[in-house]
C-alpha atoms as a PDB file:
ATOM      1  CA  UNK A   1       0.000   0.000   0.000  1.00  0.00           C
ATOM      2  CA  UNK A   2       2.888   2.652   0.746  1.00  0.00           C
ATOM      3  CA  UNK A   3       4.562   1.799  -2.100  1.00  0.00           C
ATOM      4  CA  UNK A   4       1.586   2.115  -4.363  1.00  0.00           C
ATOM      5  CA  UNK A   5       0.437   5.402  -2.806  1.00  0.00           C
ATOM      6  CA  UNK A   6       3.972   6.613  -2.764  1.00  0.00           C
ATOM      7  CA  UNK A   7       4.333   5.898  -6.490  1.00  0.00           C
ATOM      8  CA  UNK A   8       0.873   7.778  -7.287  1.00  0.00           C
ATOM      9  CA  UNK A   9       2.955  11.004  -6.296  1.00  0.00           C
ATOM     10  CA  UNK A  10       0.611  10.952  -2.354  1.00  0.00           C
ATOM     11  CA  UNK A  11       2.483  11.908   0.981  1.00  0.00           C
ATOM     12  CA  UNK A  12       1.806   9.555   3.411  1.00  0.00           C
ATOM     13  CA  UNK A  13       1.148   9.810   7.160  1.00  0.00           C
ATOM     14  CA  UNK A  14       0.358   6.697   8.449  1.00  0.00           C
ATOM     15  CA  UNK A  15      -0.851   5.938  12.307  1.00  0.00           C
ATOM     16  CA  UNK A  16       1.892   3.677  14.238  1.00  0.00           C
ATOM     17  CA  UNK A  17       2.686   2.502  17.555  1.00  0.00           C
ATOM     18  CA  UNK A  18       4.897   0.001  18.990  1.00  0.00           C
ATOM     19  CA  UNK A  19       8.515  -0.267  18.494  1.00  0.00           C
ATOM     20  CA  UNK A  20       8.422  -3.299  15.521  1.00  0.00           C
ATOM     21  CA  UNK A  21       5.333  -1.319  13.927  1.00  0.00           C
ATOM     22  CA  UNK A  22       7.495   1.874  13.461  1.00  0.00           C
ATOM     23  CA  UNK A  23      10.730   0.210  12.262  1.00  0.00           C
ATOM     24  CA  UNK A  24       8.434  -1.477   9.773  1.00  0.00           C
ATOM     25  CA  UNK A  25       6.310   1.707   8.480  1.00  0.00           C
ATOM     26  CA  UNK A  26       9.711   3.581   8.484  1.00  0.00           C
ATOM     27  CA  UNK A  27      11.325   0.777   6.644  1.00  0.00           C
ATOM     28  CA  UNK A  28       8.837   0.644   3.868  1.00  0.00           C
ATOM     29  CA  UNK A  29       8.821   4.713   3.518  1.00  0.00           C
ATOM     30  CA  UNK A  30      12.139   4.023   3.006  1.00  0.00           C
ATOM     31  CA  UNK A  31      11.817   1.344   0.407  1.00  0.00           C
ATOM     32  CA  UNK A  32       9.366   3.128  -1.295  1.00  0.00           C
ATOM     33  CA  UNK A  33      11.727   6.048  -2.105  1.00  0.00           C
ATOM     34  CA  UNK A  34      14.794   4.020  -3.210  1.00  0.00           C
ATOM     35  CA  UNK A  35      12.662   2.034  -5.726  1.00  0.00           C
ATOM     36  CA  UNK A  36      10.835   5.294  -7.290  1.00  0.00           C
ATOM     37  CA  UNK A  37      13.386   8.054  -6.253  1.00  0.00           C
ATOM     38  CA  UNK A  38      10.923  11.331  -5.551  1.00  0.00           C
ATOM     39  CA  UNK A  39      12.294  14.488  -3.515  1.00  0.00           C
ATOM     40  CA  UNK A  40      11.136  15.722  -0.775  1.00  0.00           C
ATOM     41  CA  UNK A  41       8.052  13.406  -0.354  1.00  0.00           C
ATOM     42  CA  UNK A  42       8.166  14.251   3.555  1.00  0.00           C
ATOM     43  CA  UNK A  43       5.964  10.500   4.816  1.00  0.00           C
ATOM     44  CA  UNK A  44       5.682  10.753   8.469  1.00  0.00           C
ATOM     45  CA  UNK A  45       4.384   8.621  10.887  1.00  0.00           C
ATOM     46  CA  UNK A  46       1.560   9.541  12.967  1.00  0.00           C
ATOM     47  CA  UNK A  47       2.183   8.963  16.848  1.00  0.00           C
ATOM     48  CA  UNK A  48       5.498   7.253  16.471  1.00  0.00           C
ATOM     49  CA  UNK A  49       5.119   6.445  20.549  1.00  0.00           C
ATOM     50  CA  UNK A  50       7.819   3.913  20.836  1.00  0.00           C
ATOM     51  CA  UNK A  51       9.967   5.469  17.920  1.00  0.00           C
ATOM     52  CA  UNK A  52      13.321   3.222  17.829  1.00  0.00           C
ATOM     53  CA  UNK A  53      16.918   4.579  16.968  1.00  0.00           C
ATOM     54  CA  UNK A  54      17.062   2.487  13.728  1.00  0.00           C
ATOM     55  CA  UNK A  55      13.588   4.348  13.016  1.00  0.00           C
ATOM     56  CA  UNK A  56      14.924   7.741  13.776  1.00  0.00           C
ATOM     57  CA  UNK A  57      18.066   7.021  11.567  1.00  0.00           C
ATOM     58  CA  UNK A  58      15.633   6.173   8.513  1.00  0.00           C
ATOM     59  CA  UNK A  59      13.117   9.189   8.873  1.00  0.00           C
ATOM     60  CA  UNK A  60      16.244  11.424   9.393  1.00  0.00           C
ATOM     61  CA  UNK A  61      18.226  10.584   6.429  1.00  0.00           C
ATOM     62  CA  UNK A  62      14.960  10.280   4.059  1.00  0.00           C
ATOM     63  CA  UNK A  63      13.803  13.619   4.848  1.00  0.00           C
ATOM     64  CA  UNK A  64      10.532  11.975   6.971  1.00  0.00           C
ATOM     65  CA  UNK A  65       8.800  13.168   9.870  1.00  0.00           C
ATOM     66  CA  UNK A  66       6.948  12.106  12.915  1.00  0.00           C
ATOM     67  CA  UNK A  67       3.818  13.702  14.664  1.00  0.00           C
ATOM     68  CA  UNK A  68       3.619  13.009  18.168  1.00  0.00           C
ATOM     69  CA  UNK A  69       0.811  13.659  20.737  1.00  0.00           C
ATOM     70  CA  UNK A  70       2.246  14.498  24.014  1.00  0.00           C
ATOM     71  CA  UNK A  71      -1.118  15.391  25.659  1.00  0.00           C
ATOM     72  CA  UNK A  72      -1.149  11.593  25.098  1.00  0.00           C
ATOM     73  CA  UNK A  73       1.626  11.205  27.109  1.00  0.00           C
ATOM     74  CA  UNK A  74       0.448  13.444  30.054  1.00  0.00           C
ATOM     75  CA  UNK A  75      -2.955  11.461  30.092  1.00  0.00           C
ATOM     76  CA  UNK A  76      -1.579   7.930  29.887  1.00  0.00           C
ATOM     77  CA  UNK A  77       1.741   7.650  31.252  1.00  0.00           C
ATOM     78  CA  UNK A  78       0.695   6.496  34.860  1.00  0.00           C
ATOM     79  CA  UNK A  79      -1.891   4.090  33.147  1.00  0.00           C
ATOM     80  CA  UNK A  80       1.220   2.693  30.431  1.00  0.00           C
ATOM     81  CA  UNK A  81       3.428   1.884  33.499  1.00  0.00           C
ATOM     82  CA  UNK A  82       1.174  -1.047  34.344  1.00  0.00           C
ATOM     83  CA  UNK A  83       1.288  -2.602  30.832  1.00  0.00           C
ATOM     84  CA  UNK A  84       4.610  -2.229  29.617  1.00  0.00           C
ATOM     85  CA  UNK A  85       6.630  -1.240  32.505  1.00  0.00           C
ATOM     86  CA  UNK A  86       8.483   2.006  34.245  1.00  0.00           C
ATOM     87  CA  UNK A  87      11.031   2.170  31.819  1.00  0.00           C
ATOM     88  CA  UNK A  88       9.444   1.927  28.625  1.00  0.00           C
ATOM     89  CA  UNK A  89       6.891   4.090  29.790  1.00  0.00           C
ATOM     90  CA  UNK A  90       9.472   6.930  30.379  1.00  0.00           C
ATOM     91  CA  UNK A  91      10.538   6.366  26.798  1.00  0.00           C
ATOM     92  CA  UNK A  92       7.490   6.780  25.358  1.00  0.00           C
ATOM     93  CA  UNK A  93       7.015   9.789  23.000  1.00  0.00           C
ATOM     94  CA  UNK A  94      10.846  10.444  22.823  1.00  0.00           C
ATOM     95  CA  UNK A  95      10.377  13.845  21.480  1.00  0.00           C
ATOM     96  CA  UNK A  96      14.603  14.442  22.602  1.00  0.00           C
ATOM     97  CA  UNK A  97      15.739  11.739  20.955  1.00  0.00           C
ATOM     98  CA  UNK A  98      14.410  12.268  17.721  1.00  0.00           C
ATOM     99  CA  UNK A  99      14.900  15.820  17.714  1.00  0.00           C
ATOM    100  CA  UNK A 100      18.261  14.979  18.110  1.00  0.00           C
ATOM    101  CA  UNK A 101      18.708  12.346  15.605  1.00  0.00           C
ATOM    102  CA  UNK A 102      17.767  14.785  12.832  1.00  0.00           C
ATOM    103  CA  UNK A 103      14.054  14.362  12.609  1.00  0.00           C
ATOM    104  CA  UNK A 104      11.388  16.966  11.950  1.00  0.00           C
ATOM    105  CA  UNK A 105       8.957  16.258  14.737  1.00  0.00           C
ATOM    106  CA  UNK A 106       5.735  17.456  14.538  1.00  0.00           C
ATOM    107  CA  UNK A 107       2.878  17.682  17.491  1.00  0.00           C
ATOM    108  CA  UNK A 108      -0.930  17.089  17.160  1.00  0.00           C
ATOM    109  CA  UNK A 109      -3.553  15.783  19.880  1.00  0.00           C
ATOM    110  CA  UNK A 110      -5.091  12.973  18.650  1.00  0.00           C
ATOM    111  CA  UNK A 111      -7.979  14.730  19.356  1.00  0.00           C
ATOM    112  CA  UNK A 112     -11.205  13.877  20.211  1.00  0.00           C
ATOM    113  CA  UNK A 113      -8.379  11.291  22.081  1.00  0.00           C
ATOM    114  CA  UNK A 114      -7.027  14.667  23.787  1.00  0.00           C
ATOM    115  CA  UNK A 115      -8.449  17.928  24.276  1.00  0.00           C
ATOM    116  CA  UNK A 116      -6.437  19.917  21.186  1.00  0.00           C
ATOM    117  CA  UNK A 117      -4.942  22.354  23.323  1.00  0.00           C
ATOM    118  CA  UNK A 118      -1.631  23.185  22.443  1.00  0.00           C
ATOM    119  CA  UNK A 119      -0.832  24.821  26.284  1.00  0.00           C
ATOM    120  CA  UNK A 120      -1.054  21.746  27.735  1.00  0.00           C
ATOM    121  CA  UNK A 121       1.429  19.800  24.744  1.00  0.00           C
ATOM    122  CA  UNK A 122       4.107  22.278  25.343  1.00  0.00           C
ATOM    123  CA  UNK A 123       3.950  21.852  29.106  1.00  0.00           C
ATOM    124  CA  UNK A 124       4.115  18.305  28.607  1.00  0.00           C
ATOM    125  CA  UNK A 125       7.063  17.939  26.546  1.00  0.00           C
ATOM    126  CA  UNK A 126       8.942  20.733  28.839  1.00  0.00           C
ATOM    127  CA  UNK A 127       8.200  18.959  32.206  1.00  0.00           C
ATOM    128  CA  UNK A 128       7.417  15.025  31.327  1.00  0.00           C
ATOM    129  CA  UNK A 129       4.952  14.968  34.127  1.00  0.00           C
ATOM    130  CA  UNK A 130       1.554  12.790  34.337  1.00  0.00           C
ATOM    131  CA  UNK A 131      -2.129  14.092  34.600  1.00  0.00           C
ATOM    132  CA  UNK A 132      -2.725  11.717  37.582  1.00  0.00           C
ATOM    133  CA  UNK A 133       0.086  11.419  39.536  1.00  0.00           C
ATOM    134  CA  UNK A 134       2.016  14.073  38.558  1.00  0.00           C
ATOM    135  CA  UNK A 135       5.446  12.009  38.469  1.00  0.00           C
ATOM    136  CA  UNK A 136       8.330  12.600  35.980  1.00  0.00           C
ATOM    137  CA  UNK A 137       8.079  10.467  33.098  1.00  0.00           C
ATOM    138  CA  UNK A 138      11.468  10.084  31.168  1.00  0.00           C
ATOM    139  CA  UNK A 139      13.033  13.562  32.225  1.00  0.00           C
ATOM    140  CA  UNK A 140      15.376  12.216  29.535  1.00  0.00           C
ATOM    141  CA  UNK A 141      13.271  13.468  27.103  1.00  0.00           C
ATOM    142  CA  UNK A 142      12.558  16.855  27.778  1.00  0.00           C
ATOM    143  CA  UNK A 143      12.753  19.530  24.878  1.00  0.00           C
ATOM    144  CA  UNK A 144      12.735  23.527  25.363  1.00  0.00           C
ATOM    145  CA  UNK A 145      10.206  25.912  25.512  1.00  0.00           C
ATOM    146  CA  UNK A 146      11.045  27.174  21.862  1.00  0.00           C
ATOM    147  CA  UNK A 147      11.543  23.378  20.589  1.00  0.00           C
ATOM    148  CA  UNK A 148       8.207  22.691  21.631  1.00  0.00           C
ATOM    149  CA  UNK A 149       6.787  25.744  20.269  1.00  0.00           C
ATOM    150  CA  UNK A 150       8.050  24.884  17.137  1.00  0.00           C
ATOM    151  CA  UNK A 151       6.609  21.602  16.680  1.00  0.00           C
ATOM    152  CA  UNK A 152       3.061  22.974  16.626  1.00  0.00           C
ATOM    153  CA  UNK A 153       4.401  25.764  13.779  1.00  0.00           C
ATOM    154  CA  UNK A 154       7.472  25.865  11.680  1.00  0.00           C
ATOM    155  CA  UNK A 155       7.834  21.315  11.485  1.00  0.00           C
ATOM    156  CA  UNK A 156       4.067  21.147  11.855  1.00  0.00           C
ATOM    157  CA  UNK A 157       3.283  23.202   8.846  1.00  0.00           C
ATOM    158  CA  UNK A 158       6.830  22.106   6.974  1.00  0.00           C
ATOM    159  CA  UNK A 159       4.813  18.387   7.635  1.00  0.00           C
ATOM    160  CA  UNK A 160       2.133  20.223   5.604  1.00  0.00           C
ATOM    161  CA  UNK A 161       3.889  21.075   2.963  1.00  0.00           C
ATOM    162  CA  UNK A 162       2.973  24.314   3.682  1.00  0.00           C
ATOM    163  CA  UNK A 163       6.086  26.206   5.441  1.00  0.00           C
ATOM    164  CA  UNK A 164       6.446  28.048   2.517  1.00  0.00           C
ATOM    165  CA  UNK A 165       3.054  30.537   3.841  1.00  0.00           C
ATOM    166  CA  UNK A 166       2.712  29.712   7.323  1.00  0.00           C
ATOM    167  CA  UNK A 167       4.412  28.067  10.763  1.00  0.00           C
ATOM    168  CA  UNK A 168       6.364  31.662  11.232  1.00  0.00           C
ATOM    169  CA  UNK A 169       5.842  34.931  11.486  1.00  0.00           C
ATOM    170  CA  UNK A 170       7.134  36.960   8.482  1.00  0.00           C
ATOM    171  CA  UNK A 171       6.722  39.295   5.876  1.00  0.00           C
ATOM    172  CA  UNK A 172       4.685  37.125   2.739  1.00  0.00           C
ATOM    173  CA  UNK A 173       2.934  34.553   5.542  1.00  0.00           C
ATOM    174  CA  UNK A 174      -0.610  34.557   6.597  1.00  0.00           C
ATOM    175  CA  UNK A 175      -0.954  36.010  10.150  1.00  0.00           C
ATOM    176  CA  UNK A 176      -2.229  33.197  12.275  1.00  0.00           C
ATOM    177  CA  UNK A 177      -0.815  33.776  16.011  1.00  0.00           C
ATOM    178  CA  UNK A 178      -2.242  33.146  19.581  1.00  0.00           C
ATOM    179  CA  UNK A 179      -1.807  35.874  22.220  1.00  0.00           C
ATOM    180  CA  UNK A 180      -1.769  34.865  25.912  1.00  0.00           C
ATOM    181  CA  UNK A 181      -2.546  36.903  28.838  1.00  0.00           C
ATOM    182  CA  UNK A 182       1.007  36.182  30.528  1.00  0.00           C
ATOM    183  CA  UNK A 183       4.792  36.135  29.518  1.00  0.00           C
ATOM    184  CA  UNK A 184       4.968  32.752  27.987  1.00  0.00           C
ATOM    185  CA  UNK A 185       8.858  32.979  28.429  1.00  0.00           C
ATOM    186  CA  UNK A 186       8.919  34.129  31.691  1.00  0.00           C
ATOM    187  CA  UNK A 187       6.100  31.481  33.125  1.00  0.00           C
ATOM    188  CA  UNK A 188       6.523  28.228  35.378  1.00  0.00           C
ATOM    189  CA  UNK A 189       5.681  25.894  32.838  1.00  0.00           C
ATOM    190  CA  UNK A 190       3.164  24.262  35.443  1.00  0.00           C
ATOM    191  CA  UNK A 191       1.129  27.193  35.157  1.00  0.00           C
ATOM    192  CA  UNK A 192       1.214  27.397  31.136  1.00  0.00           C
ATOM    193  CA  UNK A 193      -1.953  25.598  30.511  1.00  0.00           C
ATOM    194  CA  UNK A 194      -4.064  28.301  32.564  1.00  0.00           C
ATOM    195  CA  UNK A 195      -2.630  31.303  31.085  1.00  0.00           C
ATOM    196  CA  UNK A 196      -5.531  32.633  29.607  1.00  0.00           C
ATOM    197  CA  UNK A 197      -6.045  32.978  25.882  1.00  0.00           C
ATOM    198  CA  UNK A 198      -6.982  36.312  24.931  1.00  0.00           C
ATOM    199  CA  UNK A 199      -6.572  37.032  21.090  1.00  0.00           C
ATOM    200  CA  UNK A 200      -6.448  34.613  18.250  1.00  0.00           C
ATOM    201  CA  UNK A 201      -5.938  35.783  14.605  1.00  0.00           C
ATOM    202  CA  UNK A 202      -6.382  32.990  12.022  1.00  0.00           C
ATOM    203  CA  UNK A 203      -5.332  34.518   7.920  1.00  0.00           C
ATOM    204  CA  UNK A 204      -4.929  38.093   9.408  1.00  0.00           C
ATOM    205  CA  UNK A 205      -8.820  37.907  10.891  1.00  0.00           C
ATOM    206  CA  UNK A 206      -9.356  38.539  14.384  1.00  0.00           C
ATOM    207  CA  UNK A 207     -11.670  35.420  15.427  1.00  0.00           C
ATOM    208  CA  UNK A 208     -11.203  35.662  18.908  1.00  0.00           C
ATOM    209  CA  UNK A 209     -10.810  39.135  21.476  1.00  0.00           C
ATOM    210  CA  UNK A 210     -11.991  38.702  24.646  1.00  0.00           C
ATOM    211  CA  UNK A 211     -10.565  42.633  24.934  1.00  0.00           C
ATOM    212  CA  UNK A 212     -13.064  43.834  22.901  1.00  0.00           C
ATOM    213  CA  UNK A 213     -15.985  41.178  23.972  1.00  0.00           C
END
């Protein structure tokens, strides 16, 4: 199927979990590529939970992706202790590690899995804690503030092929931006998800003021 779709000129994002399961999808990407050479196709994988080195190495040097969903994460990673232990759990979602390996990572919610609030996704992937418990899970993978921010806009719209008019802001790009009532920068990242949103511009249209409301 990926090599057929591939061939037809689609991009592919196809919904993966499990260690094995990415290896394979990333495999056939791969495969798919070398037997009808296409640039930039950018095939990502959609979750990519328990994404594996040898994965990361493939997406990487193939110019794939991977969307993750790290309100997933928050919600679940108490819960995914019990099924496939501490440590895997902590791995889970490596967002570091395949930043680091050279892949664009992307960030989504799943939703109606999640609630698609970005606040929440970019406290997650800062701090690594649980919704229940509140425990660290895999402080090893922590990103940044600004690495985080950037997999909702610059990689998440690059994964749309659409980077070219929107992810930043700059002269020639639509203005979509989010104002909060708060210094993002400047904030406990525990208190991120409650800083209030108070201005939302989608295509240069106000669409959201609760100044003027």
């Amino acid at each position: 199927m990926i090599r057929h779709a591939h061939a037809a000129g689609h991009q592919l994002g196809v919904h993966v979990t499990g260690d094995r399961a990415c290896d394979a999808v990333a495999d056939s990407f791969a495969a798919a590529v070398d037997e009808r050479p296409r640039p930039d196709a950018r095939h990502y994988l959609i979750h990519g939970d328990f994404l594996t080195p040898h994965s990361m190495k493939v997406l990487a040097a193939h110019g794939f992706g991977v969307n993750m969903n790290p309100t997933i994460k928050w919600t679940v990673a108490d819960m995914e202790e019990e099924f496939v232990g501490v440590e895997r759990a902590a791995y889970a979602w490596p967002y570091r590690d395949a930043i680091d390996a050279g892949v664009r990572v992307a960030s989504g919610s799943d939703a109606p899995v999640t609630y698609p609030d970005w606040r929440q996704g970019v406290a997650t992937m800062v701090l690594r804690e649980s919704k229940a418990a509140g425990r660290v899970s895999g402080p090893e993978q922590r990103i940044g503030l600004a690495e985080a921010i950037r997999t909702y806009t610059i990689d998440a719209a690059w994964q749309d092929f659409a980077d070219d008019w929107k992810g930043s802001l700059e002269p020639g790009k639509v203005a979509d931006l989010c104002v909060l009532d708060g210094d993002l920068l400047a904030a406990d990242p525990h208190d991120i998800p409650d800083l209030p949103v108070v201005l939302t511009v989608m295509d240069g249209q106000v669409v959201h003021d609760t100044l003027r409301d």
